[in-house]
C-alpha atoms as a PDB file:
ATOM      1  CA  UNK A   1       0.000   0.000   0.000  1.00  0.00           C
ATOM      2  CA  UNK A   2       2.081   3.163  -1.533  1.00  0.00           C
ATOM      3  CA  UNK A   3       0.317   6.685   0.212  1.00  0.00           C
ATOM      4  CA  UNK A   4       1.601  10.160  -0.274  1.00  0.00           C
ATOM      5  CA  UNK A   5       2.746  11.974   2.950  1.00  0.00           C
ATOM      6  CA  UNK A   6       0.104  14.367   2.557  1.00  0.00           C
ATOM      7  CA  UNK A   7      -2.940  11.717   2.781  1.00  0.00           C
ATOM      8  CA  UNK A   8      -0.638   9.638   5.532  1.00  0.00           C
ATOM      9  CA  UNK A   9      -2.655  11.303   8.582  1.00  0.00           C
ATOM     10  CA  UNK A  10      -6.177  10.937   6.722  1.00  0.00           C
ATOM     11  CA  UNK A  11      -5.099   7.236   6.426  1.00  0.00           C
ATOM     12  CA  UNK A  12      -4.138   6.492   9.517  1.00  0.00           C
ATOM     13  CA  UNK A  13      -7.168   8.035  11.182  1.00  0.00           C
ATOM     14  CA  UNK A  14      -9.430   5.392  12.731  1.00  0.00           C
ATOM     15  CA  UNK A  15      -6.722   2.233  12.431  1.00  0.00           C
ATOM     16  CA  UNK A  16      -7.291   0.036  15.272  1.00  0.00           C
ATOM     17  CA  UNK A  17      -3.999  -0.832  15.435  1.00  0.00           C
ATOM     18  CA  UNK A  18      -0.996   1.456  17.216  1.00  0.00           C
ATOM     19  CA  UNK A  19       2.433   0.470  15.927  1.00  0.00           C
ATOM     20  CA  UNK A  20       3.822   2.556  18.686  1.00  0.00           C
ATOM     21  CA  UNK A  21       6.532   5.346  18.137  1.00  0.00           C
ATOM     22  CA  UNK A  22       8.331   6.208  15.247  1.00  0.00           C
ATOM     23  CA  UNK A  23      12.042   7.574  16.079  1.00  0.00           C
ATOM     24  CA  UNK A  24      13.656  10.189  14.756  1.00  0.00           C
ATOM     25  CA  UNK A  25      17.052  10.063  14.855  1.00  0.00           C
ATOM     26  CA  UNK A  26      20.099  12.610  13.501  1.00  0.00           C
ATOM     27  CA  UNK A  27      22.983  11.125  11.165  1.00  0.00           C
ATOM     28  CA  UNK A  28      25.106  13.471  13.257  1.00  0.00           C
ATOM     29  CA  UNK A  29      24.616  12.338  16.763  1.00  0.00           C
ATOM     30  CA  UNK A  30      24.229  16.280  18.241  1.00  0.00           C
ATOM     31  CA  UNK A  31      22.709  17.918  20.703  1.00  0.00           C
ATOM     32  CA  UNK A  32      20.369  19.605  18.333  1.00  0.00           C
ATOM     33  CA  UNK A  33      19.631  19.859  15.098  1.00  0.00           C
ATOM     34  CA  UNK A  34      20.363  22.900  12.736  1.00  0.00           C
ATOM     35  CA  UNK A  35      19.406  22.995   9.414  1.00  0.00           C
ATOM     36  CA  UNK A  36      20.800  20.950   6.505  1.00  0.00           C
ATOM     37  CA  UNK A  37      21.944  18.400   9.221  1.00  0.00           C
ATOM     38  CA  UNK A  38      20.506  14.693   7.781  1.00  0.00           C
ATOM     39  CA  UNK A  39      18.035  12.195   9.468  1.00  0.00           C
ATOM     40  CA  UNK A  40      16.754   9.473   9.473  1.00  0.00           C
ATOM     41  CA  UNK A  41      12.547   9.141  10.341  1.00  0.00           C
ATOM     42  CA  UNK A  42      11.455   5.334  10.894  1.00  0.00           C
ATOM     43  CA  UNK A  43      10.373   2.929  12.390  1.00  0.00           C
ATOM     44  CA  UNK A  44      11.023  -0.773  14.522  1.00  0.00           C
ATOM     45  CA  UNK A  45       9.256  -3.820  13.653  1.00  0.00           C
ATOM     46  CA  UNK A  46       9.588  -6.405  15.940  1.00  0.00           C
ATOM     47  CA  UNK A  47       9.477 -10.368  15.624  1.00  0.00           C
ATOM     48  CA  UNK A  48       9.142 -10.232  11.799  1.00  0.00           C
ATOM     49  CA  UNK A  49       8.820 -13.828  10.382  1.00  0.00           C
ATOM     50  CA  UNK A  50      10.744 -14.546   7.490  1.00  0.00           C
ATOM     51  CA  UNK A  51       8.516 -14.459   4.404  1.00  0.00           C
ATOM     52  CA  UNK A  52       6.369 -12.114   5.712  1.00  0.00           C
ATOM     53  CA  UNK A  53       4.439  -9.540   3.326  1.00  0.00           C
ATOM     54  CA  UNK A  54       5.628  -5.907   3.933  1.00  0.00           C
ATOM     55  CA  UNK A  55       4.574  -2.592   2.593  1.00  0.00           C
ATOM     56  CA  UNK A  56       6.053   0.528   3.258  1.00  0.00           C
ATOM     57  CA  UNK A  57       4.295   3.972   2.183  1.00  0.00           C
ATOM     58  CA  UNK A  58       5.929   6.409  -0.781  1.00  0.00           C
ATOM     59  CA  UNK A  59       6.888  10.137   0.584  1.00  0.00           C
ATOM     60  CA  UNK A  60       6.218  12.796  -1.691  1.00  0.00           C
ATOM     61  CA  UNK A  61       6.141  16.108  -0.138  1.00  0.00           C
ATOM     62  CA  UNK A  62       5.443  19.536  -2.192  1.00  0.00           C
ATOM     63  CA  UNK A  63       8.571  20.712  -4.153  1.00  0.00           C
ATOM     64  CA  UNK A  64       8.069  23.968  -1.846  1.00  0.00           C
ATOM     65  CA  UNK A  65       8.193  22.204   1.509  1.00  0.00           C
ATOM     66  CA  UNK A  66      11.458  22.892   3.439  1.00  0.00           C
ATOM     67  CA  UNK A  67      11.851  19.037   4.441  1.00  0.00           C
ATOM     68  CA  UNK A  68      13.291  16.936   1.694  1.00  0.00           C
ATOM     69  CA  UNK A  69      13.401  13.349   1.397  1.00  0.00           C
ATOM     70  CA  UNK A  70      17.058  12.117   0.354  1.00  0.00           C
ATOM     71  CA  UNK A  71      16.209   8.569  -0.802  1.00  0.00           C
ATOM     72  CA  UNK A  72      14.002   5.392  -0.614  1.00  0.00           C
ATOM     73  CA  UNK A  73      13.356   3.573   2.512  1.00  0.00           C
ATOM     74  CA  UNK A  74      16.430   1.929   3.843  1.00  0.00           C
ATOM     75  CA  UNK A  75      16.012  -2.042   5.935  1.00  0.00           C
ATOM     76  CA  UNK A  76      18.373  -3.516   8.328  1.00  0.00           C
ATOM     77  CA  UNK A  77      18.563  -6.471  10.251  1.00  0.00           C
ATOM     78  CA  UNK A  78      19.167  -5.619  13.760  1.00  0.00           C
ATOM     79  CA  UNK A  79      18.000  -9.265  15.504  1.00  0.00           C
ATOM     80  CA  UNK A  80      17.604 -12.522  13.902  1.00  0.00           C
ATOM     81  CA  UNK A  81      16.617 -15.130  15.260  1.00  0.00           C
ATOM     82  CA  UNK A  82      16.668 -18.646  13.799  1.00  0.00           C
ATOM     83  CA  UNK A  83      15.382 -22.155  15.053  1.00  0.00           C
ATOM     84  CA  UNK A  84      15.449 -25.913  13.511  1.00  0.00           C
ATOM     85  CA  UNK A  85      12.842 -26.500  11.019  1.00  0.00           C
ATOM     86  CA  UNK A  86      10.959 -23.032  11.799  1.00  0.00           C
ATOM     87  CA  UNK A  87      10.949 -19.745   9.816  1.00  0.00           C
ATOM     88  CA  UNK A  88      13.732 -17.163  10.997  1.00  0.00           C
ATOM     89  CA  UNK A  89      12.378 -14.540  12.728  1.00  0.00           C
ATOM     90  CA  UNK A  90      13.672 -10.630  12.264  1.00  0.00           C
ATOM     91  CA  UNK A  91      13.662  -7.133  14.000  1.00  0.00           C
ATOM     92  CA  UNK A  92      13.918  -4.656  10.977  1.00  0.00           C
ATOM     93  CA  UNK A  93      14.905  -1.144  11.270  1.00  0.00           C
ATOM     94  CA  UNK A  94      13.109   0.865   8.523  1.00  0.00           C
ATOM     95  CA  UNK A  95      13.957   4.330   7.449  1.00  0.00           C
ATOM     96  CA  UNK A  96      13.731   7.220   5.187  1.00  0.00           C
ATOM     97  CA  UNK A  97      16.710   9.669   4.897  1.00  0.00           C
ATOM     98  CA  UNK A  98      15.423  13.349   5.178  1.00  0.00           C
ATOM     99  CA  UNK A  99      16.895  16.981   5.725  1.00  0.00           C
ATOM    100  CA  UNK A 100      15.293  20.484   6.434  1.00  0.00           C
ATOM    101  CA  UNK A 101      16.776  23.739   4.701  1.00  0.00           C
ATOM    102  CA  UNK A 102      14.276  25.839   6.976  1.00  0.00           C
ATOM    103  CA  UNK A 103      14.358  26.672  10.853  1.00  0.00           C
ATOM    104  CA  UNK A 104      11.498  25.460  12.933  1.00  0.00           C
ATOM    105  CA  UNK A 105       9.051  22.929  14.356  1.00  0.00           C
ATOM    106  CA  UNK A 106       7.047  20.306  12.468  1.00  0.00           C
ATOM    107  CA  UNK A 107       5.053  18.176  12.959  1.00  0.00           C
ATOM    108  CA  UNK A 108       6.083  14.794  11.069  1.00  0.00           C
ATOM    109  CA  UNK A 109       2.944  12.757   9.609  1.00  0.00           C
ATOM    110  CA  UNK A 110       2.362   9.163  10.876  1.00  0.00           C
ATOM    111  CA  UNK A 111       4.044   6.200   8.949  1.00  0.00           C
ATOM    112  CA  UNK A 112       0.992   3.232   8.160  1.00  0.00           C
ATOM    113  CA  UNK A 113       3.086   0.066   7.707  1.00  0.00           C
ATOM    114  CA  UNK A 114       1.325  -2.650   6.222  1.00  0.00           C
ATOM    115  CA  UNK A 115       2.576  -5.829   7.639  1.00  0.00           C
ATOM    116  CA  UNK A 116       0.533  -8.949   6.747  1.00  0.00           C
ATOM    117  CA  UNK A 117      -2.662  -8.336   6.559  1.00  0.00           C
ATOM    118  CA  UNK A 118      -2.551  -5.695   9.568  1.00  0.00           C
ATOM    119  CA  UNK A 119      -1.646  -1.770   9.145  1.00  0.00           C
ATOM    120  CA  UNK A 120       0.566  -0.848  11.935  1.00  0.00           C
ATOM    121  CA  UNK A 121       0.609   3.108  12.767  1.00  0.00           C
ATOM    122  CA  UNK A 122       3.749   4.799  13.953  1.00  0.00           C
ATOM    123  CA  UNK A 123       3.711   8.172  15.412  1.00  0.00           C
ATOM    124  CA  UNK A 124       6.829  10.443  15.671  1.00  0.00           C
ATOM    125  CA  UNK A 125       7.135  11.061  19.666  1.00  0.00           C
ATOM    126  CA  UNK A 126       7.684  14.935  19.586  1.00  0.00           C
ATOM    127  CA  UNK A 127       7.943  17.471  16.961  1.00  0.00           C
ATOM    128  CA  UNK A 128      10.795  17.769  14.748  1.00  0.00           C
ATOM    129  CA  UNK A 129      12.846  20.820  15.697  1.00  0.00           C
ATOM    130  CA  UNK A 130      15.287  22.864  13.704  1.00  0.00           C
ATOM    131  CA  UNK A 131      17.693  25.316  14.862  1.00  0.00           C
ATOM    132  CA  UNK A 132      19.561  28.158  13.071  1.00  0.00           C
ATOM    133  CA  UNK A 133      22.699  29.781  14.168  1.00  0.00           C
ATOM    134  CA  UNK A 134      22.406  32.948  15.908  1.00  0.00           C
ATOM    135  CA  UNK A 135      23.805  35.952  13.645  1.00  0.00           C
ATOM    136  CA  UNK A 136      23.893  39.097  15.285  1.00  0.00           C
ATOM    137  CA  UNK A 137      23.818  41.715  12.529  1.00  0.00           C
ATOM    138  CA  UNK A 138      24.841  44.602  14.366  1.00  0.00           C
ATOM    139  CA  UNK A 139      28.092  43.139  15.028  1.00  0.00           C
ATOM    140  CA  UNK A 140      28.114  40.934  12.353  1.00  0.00           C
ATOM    141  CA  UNK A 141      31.411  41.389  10.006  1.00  0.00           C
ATOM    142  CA  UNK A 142      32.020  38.694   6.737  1.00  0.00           C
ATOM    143  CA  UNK A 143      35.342  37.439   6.329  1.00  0.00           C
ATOM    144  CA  UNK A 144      37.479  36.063   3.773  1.00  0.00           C
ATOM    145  CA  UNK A 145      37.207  32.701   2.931  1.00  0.00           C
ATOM    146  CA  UNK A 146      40.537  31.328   5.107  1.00  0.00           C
ATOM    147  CA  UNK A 147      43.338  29.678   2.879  1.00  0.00           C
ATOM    148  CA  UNK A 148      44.488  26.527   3.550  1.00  0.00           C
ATOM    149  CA  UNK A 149      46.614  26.195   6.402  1.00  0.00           C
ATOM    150  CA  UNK A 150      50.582  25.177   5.092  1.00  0.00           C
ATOM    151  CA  UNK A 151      52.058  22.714   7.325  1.00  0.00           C
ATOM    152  CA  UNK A 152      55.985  22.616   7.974  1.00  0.00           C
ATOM    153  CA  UNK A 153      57.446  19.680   6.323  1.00  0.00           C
ATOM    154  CA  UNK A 154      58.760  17.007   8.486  1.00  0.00           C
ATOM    155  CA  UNK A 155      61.492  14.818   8.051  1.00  0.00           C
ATOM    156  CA  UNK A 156      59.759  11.823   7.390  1.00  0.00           C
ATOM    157  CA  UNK A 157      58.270  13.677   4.264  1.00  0.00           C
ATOM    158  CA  UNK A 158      61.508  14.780   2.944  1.00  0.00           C
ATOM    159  CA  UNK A 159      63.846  11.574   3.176  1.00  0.00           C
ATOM    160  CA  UNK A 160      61.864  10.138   0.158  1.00  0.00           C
ATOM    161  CA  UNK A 161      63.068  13.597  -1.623  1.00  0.00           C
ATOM    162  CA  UNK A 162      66.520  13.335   0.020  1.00  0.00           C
ATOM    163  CA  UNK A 163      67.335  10.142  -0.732  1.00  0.00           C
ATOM    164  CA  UNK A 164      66.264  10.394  -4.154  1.00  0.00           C
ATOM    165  CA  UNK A 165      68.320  13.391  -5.279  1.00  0.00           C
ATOM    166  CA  UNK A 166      71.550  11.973  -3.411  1.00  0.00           C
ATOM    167  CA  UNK A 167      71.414   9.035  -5.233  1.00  0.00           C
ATOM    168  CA  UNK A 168      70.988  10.809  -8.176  1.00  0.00           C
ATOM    169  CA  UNK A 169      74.143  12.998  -7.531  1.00  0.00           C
ATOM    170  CA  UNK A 170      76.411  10.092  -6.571  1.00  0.00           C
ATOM    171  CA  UNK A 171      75.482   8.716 -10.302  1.00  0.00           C
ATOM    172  CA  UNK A 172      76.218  11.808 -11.815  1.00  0.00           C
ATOM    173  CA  UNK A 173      79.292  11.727  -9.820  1.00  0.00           C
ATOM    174  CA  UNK A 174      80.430   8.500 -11.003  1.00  0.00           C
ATOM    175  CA  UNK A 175      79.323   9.232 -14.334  1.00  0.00           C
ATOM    176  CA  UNK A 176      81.779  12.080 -14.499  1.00  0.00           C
ATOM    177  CA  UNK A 177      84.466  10.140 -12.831  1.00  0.00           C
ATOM    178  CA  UNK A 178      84.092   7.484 -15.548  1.00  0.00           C
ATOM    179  CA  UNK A 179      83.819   9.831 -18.134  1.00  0.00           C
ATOM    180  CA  UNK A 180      87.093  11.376 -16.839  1.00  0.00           C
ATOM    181  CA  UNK A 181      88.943   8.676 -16.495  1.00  0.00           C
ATOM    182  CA  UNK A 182      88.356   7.216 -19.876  1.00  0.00           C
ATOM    183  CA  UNK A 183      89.153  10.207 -21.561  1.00  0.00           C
ATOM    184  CA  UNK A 184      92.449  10.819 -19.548  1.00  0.00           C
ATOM    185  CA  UNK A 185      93.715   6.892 -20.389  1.00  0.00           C
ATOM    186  CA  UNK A 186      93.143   7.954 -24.246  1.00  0.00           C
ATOM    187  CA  UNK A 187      94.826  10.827 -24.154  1.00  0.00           C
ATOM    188  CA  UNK A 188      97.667   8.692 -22.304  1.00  0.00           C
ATOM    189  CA  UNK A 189      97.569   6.038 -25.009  1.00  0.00           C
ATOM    190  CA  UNK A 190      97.724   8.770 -27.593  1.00  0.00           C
ATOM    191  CA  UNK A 191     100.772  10.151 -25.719  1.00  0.00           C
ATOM    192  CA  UNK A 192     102.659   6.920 -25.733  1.00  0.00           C
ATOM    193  CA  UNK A 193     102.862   6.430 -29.544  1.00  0.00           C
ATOM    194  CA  UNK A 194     105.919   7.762 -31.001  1.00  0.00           C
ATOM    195  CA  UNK A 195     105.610  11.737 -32.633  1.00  0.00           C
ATOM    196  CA  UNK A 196     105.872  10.311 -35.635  1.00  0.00           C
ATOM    197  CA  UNK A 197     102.847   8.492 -35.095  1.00  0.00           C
ATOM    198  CA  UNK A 198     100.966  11.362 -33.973  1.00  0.00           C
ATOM    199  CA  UNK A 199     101.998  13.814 -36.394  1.00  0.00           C
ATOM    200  CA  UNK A 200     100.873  11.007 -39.196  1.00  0.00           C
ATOM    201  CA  UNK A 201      97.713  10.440 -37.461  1.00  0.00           C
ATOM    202  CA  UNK A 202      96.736  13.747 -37.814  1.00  0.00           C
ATOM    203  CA  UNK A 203      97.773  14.894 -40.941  1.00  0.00           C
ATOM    204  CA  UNK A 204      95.849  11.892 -42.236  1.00  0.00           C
ATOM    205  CA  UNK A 205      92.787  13.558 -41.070  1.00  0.00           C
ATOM    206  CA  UNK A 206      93.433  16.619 -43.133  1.00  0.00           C
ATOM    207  CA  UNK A 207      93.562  14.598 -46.517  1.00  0.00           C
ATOM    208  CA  UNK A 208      91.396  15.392 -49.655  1.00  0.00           C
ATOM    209  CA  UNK A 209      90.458  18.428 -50.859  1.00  0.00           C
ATOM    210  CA  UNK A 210      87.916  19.812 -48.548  1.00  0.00           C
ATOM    211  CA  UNK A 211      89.680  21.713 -46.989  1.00  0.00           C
ATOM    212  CA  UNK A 212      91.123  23.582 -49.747  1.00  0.00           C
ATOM    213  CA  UNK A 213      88.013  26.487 -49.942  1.00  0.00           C
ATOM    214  CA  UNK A 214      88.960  29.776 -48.746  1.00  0.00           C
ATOM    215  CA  UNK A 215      86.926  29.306 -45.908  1.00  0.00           C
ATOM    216  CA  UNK A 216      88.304  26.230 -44.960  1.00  0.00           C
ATOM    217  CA  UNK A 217      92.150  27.132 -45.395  1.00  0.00           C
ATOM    218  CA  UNK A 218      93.101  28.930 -42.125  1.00  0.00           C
ATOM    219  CA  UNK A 219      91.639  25.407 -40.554  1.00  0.00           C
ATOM    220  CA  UNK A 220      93.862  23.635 -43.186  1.00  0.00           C
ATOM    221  CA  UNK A 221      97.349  25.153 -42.784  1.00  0.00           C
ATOM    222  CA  UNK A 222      96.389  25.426 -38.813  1.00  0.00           C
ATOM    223  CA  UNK A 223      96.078  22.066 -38.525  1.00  0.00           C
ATOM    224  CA  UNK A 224      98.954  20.874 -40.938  1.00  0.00           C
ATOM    225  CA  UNK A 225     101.369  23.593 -38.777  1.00  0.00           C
ATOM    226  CA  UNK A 226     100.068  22.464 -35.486  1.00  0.00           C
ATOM    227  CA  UNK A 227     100.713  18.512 -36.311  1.00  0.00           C
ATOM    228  CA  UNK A 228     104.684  19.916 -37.326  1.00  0.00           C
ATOM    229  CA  UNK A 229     104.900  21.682 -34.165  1.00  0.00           C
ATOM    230  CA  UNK A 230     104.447  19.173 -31.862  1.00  0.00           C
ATOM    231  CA  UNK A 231     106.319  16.834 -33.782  1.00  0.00           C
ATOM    232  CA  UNK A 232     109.996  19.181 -33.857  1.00  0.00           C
ATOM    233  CA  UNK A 233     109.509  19.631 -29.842  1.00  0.00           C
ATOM    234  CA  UNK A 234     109.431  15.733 -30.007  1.00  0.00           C
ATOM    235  CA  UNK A 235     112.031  15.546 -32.776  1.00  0.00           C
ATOM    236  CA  UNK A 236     113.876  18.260 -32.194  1.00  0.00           C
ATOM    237  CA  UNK A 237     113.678  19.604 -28.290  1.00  0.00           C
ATOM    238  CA  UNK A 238     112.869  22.902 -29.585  1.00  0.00           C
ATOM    239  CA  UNK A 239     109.578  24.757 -27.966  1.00  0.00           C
ATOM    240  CA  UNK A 240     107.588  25.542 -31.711  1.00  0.00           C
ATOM    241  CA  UNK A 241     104.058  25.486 -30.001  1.00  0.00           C
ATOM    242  CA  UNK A 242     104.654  28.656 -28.164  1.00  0.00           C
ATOM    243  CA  UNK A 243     107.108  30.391 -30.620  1.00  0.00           C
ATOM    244  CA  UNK A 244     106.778  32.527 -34.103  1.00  0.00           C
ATOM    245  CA  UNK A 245     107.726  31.135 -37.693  1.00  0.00           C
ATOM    246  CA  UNK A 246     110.964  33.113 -37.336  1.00  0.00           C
ATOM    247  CA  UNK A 247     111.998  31.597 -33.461  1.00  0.00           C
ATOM    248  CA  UNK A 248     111.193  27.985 -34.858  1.00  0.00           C
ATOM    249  CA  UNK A 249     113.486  28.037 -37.919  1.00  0.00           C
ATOM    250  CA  UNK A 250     116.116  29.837 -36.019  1.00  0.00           C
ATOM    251  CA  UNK A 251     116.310  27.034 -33.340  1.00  0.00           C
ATOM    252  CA  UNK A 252     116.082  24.525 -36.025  1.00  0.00           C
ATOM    253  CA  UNK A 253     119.764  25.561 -37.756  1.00  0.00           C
ATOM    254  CA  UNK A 254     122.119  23.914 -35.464  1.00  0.00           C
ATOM    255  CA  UNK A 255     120.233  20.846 -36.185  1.00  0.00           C
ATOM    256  CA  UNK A 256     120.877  17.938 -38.140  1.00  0.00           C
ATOM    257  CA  UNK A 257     117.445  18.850 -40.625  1.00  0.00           C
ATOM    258  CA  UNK A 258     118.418  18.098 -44.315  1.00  0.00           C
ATOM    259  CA  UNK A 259     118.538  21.918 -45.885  1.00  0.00           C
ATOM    260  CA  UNK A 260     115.897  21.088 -48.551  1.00  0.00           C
ATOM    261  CA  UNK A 261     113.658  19.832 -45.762  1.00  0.00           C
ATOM    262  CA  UNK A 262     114.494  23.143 -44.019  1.00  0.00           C
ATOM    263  CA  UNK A 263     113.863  25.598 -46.567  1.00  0.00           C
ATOM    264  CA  UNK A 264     110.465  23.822 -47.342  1.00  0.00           C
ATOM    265  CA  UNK A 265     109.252  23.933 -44.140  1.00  0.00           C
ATOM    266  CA  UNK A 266     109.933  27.192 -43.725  1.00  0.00           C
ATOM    267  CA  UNK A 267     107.972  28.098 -47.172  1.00  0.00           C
ATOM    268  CA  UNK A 268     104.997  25.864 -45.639  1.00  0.00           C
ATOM    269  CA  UNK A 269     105.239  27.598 -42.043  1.00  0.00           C
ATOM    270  CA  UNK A 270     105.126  31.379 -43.853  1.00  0.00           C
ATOM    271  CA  UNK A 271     102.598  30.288 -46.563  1.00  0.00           C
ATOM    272  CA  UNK A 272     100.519  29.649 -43.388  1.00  0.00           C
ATOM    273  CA  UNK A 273     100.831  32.684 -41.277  1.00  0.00           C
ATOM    274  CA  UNK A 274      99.714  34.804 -44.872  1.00  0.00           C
ATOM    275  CA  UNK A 275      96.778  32.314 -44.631  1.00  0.00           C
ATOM    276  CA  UNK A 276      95.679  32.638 -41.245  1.00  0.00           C
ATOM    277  CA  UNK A 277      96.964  36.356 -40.408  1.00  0.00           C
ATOM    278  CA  UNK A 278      96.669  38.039 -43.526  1.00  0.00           C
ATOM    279  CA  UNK A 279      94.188  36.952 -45.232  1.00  0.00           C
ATOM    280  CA  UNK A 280      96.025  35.354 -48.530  1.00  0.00           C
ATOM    281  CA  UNK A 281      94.588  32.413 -50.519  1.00  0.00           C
ATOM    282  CA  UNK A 282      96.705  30.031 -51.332  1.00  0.00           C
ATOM    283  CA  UNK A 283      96.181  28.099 -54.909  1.00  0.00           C
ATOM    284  CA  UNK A 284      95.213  24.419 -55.627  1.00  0.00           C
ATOM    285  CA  UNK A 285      98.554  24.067 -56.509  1.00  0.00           C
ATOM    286  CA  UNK A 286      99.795  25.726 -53.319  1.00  0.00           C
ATOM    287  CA  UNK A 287      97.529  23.566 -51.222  1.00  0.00           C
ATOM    288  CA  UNK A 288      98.247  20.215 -53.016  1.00  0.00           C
ATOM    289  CA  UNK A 289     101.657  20.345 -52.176  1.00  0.00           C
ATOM    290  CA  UNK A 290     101.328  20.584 -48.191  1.00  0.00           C
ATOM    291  CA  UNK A 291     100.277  17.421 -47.007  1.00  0.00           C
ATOM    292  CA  UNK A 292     103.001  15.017 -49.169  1.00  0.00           C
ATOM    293  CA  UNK A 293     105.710  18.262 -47.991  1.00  0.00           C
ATOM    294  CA  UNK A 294     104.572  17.639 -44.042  1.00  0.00           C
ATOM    295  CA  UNK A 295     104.478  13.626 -44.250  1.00  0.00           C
ATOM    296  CA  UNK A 296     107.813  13.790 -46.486  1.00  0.00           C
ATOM    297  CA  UNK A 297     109.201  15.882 -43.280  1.00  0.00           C
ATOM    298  CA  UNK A 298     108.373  13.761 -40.835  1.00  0.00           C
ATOM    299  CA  UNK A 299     108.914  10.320 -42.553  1.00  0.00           C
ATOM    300  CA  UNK A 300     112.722  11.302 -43.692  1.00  0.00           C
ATOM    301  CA  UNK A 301     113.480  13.023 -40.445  1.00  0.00           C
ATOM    302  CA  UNK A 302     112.284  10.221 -38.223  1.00  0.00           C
ATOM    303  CA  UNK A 303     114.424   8.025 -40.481  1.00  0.00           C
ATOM    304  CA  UNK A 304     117.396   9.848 -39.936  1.00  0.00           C
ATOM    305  CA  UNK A 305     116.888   9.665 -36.202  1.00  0.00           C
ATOM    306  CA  UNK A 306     116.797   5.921 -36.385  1.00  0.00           C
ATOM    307  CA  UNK A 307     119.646   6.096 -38.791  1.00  0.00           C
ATOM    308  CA  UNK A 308     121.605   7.791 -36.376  1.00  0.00           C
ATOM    309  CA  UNK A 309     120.782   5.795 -33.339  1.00  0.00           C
ATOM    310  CA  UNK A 310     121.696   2.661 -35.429  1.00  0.00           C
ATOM    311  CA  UNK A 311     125.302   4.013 -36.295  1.00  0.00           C
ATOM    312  CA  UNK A 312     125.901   5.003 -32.664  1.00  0.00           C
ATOM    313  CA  UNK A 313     124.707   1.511 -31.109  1.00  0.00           C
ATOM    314  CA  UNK A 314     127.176  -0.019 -34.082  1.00  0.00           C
ATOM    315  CA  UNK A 315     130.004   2.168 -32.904  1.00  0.00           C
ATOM    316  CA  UNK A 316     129.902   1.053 -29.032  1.00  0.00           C
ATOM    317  CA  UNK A 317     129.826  -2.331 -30.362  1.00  0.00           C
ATOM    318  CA  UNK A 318     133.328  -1.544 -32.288  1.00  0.00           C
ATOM    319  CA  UNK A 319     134.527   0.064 -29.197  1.00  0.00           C
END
C-alpha cells in the first residue's frame, strides 16, 4: 500500500492498530539539530517472520516544503533469530533519509506500515525541531574565505626527496668520474705512440680536398702547422708550439734537418701565417703540395733519427 505523505494522517485516522513510536534520529549524533543536518525518520518492527508480506508507504512532499526526502526507505537487520525446522524470525529497522533547509518545528505525519494483513501506525514522539545559528547583525562582520593552512614539512616527508636526489648525484658523480677517467687513459695512449705516429695520425685527417676552400684554409694550414709543431719539440727539443715562424726556424739551424727539408718547411710555415693572419689564398697548386711536404718531413726526419741511433749503437759495439 504506496500513500503520499500528505494523505498519511487521513489514512491512519481510525486504524485500530498502534504500531507505537516512530524515532527520529540525527545522522550526526548532536545535541540539536540545525538545518541541513541529515536524518533518518522510521520505524522498529519487531518479531518479523521470514517471508512475511511488507509494505512501506511512498513520501512525496510539495517541491516547496522545506523538508526533503534524500532517498528510498532503507532495511536492516538488527535481531535474527533462527530455530530448527521453523521460519527465521527478524527485527527490521526501517527508514527514510530526510533533511530540512528551513528553521522550525514540524510536525512529522504518521508512517501506516502494512505488515501482513494488519496496518501498523507509527507516530513520531515529539515534533521535529530545527535550529539556526544565531547571527547578530549589528556586530556581524564577513570574512574572507581562510586559505588553507601550510604545514611545515617534516622529516619523514623529505627523506623520500633526500634520498632520491643523493642518489641521483652520486650517479652523476660516477658518471663524471668514468667519463674522466676514460678520456684521460686515451689521451695517455695517444701520448705513448711515437711523434711520428701522432703527427701522421693527424695529418691523415686533413687529406682530400675539402679543406682547400677559402673558408676552410686557415683550418687547413692550422692544422697541418700544429701537427709539425708538436712533432719538432718531439724531434727536435725545440719549444715551436709557443714560438713565431721566425723563433722555430732559427732554433732549427744547429740541427741535423736536411737543408731542402728546411727551406720547405719554412715556405709551408710562412705560406701559413699569410693564410691565417693576412688573409692570402693560397692556390690548388699551393695547397696540393702541403700534405706530401709535411708527411715527407716527418717520414725522412724520423728516419734519420733511427739512422743515427743505429750508427751510434754499431760504434759502441766496435769500441
Amino acid at each position: 500500500m504506496l500513500l503520499a505523505a500528505a494523505a498519511l494522517s487521513a489514512w491512519a485516522e481510525g486504524l485500530r492498530k498502534d504500531g507505537g513510536e516512530a524515532f527520529l534520529e540525527p545522522v550526526q549524533k548532536r545535541d540539536s539539530i540545525l538545518i541541513a543536518d541529515q536524518l533518518r525518520y522510521g520505524v522498529m518492527l519487531k518479531d518479523v517472520q521470514e517471508g512475511t508480506p511488507l509494505q512501506l508507504p511512498e513520501f512525496k512532499l510539495d517541491e516547496n516544503s522545506p523538508i526533503v526526502i534524500l532517498g528510498n526507505w532503507q532495511l536492516d537487520s538488527t535481531r535474527v533469530s533462527k530455530r530448527k525446522e521453523k521460519p527465521a524470525r527478524y527485527d527490521i529497522k526501517a527508514s527514510l533519509p530526510m533533511t530540512v533547509f528551513l528553521g522550525g518545528t514540524y510536525e512529522l505525519p504518521p508512517i501506516p506500515i502494512l505488515l501482513n494483513a494488519d496496518t501498523l501506525v507509527f507516530h513520531a514522539a515529539e515534533p521535529l525541531v530545527v535550529t539556526e545559528l544565531p547571527v547578530d547583525m549589528e556586530t556581524f562582520q564577513p570574512h574572507d574565505i581562510k586559505p588553507q593552512v601550510k604545514f611545515p614539512y617534516t622529516l619523514k616527508e623529505l627523506f623520500p626527496w633526500i634520498y632520491g636526489i643523493g642518489m641521483g648525484l652520486m650517479v652523476i658523480a660516477a658518471l663524471i668520474l668514468w667519463l674522466v677517467t676514460r678520456r684521460k687513459q686515451a689521451q695517455d695512449a695517444i701520448l705513448k705512440e711515437p711523434a711520428h705516429i701522432r703527427a701522421l695520425r693527424k695529418l691523415d685527417k686533413l687529406r682530400g680536398d675539402r679543406y682547400w676552400k677559402p673558408d676552410q684554409q686557415k683550418f687547413f694550414y692550422s692544422g697541418v702547422t700544429d701537427a709539425l709543431r708538436e712533432y719538432i719539440v718531439s724531434r727536435y727539443g725545440v719549444g715551436a708550439m709557443e714560438m713565431t715562424t721566425a723563433e722555430i726556424f732559427d732554433g732549427l739551424k744547429g740541427t741535423d734537418m736536411p737543408a731542402e727539408l728546411y727551406d720547405e718547411m719554412k715556405a709551408l710555415f710562412e705560406r701559413a701565417d699569410f693564410v691565417k693572419f693576412a688573409k692570402y689564398t693560397a692556390t690548388d697548386e699551393e695547397n696540393a703540395q702541403v700534405l706530401p711536404g709535411a708527411v715527407r718531413f716527418v717520414t725522412a726526419t724520423y728516419e734519420q733519427e733511427i739512422a743515427s741511433q743505429t750508427a751510434g749503437d754499431e760504434g759502441k759495439k766496435e769500441e
